[in-house]
N, C-alpha and C. Protein backbone atom coordinates (compact mmCIF):
# COMPACT_ATOMS: atom_id res chain seq x y z
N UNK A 1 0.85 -1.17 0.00
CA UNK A 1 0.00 0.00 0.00
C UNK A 1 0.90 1.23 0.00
N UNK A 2 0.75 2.14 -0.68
CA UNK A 2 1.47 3.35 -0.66
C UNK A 2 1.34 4.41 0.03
N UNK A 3 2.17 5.46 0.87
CA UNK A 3 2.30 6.36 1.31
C UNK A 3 0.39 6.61 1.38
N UNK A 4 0.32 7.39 0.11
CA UNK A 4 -1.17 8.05 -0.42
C UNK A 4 -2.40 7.29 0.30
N UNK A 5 -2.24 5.48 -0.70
CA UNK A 5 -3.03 5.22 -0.06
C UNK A 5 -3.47 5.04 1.51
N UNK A 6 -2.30 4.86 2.71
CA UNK A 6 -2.46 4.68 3.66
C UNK A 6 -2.94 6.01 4.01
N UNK A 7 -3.01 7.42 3.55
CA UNK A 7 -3.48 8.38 4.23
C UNK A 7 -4.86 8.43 3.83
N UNK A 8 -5.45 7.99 3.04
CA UNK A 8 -7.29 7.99 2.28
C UNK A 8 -7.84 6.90 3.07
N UNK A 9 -7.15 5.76 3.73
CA UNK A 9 -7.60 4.76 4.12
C UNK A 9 -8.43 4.92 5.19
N UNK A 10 -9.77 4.19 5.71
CA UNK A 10 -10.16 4.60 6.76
C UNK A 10 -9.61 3.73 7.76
N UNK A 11 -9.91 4.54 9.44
CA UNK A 11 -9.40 3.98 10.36
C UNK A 11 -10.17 3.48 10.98
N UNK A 12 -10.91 2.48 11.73
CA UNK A 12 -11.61 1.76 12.50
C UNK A 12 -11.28 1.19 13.75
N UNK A 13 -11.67 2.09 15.21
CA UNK A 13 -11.39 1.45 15.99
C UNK A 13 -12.22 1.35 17.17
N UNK A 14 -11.74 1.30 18.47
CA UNK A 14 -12.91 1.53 19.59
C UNK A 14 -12.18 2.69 20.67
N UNK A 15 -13.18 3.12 21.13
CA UNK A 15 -12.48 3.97 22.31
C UNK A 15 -12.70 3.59 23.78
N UNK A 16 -11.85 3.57 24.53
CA UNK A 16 -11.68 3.84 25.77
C UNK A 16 -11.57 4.88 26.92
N UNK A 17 -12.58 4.48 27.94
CA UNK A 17 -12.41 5.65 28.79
C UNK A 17 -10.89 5.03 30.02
N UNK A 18 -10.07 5.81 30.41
CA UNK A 18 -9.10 5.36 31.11
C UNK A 18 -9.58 5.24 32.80
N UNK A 19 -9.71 4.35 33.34
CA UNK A 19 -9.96 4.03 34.56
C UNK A 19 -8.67 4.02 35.82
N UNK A 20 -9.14 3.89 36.65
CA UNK A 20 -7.99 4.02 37.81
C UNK A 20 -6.97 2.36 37.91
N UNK A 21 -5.74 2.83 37.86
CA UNK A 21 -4.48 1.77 38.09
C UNK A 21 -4.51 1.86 36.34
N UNK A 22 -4.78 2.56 35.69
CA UNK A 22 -4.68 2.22 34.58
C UNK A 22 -5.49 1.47 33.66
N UNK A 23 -6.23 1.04 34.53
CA UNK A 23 -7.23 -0.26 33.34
C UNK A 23 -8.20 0.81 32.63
N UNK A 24 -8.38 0.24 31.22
CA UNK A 24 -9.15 0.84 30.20
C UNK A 24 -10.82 0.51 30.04
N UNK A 25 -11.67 0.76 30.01
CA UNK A 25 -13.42 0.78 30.15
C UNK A 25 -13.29 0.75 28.77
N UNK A 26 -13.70 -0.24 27.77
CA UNK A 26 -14.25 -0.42 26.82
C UNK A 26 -15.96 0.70 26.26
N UNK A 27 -16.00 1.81 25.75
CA UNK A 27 -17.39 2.04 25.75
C UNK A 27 -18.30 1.56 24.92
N UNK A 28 -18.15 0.53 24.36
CA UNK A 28 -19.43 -0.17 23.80
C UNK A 28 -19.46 -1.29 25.16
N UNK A 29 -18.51 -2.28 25.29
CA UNK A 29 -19.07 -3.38 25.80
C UNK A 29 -18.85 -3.24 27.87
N UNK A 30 -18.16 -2.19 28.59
CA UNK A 30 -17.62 -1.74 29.47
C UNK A 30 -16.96 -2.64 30.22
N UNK A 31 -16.03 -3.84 29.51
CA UNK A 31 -15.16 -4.27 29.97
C UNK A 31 -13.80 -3.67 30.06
N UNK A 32 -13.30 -4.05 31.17
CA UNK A 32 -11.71 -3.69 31.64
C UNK A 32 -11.11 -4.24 30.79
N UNK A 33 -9.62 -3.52 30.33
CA UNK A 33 -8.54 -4.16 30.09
C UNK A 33 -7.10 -3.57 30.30
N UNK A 34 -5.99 -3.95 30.59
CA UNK A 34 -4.93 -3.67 30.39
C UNK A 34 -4.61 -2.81 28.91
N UNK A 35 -3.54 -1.75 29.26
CA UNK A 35 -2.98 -1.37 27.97
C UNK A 35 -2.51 -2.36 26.93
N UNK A 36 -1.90 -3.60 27.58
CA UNK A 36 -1.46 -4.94 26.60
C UNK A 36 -2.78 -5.61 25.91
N UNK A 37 -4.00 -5.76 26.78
CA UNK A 37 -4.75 -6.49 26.01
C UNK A 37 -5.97 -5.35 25.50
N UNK A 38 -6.25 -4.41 25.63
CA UNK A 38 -7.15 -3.77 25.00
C UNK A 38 -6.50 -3.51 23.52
N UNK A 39 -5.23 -3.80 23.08
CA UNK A 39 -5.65 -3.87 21.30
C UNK A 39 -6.06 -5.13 20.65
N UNK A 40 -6.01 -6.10 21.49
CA UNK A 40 -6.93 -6.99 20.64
C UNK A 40 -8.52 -6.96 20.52
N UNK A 41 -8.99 -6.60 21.88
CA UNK A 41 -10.21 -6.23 22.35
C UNK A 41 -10.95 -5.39 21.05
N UNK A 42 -10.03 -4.05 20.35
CA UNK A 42 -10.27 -3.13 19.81
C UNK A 42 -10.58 -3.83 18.20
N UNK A 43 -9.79 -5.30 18.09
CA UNK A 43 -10.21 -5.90 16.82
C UNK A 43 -11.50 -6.55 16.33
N UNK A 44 -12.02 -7.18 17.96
CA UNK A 44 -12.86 -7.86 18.04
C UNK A 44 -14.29 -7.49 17.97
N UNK A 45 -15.82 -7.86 17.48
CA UNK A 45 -16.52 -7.16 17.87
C UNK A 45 -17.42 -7.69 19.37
N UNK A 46 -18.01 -6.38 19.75
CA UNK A 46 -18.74 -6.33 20.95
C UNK A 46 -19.72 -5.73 21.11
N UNK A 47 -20.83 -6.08 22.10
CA UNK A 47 -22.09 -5.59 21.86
C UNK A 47 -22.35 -4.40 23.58
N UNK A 48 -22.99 -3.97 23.49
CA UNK A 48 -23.59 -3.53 24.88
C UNK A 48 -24.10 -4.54 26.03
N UNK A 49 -23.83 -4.73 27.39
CA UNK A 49 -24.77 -5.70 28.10
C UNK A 49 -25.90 -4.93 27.80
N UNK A 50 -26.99 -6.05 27.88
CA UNK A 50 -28.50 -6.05 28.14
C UNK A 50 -28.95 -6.03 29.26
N UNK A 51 -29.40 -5.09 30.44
CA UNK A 51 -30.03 -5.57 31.09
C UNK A 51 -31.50 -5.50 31.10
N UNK A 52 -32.54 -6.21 31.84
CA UNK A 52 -33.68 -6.36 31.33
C UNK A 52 -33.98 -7.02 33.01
N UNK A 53 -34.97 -6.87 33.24
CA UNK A 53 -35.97 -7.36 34.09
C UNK A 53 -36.98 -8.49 33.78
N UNK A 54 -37.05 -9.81 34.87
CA UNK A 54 -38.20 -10.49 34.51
C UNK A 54 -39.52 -10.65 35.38
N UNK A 55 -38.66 -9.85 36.64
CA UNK A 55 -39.76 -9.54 37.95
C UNK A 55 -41.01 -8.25 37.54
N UNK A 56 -42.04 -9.12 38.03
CA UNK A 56 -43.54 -8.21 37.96
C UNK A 56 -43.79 -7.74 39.26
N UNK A 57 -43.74 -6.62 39.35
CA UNK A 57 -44.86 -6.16 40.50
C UNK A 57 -46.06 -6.57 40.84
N UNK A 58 -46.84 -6.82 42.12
CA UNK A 58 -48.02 -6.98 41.93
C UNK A 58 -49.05 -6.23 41.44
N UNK A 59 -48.36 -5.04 41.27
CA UNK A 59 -49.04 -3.85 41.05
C UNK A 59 -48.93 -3.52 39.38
N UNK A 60 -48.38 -4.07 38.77
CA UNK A 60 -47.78 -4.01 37.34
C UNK A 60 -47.48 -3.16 36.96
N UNK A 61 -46.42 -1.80 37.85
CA UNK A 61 -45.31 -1.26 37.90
C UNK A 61 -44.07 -1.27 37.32
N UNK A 62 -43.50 -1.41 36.97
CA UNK A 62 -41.61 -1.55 37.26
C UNK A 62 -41.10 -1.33 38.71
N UNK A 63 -40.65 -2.77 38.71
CA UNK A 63 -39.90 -3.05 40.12
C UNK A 63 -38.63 -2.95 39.96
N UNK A 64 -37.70 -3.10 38.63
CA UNK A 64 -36.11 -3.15 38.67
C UNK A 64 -35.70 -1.76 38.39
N UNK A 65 -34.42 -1.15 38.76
CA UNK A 65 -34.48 -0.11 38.14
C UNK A 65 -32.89 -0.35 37.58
């Protein structure tokens, strides 16, 4: 690939928020990682956790928050 092309090329990656001792917060999937292993992390894909509720109120409310 040439000079040129590597500058037109797009870049694709993930970002991190930096956490305390250093570990990195993934913001799609908010797993930890080390500076060593968050570039593989950054290859891989990942989704958001789900959380979801299966508890009913008796009142048929929202009980989870």
């Amino acid at each position: 690939m040439s000079a040129n092309e590597q500058c037109n090329s797009e870049l694709i990656g993930k970002v991190f928020h930096v956490r305390s001792h250093g570990l990195l917060e993934c913001v799609v999937c908010g797993e930890l990682f080390t500076r060593k292993t968050a570039p593989a992390h950054a290859e891989v894909d990942c989704y958001p956790s789900i959380e979801f509720c299966l508890l009913e109120s008796a009142q048929g409310g929202e009980q989870c928050h």
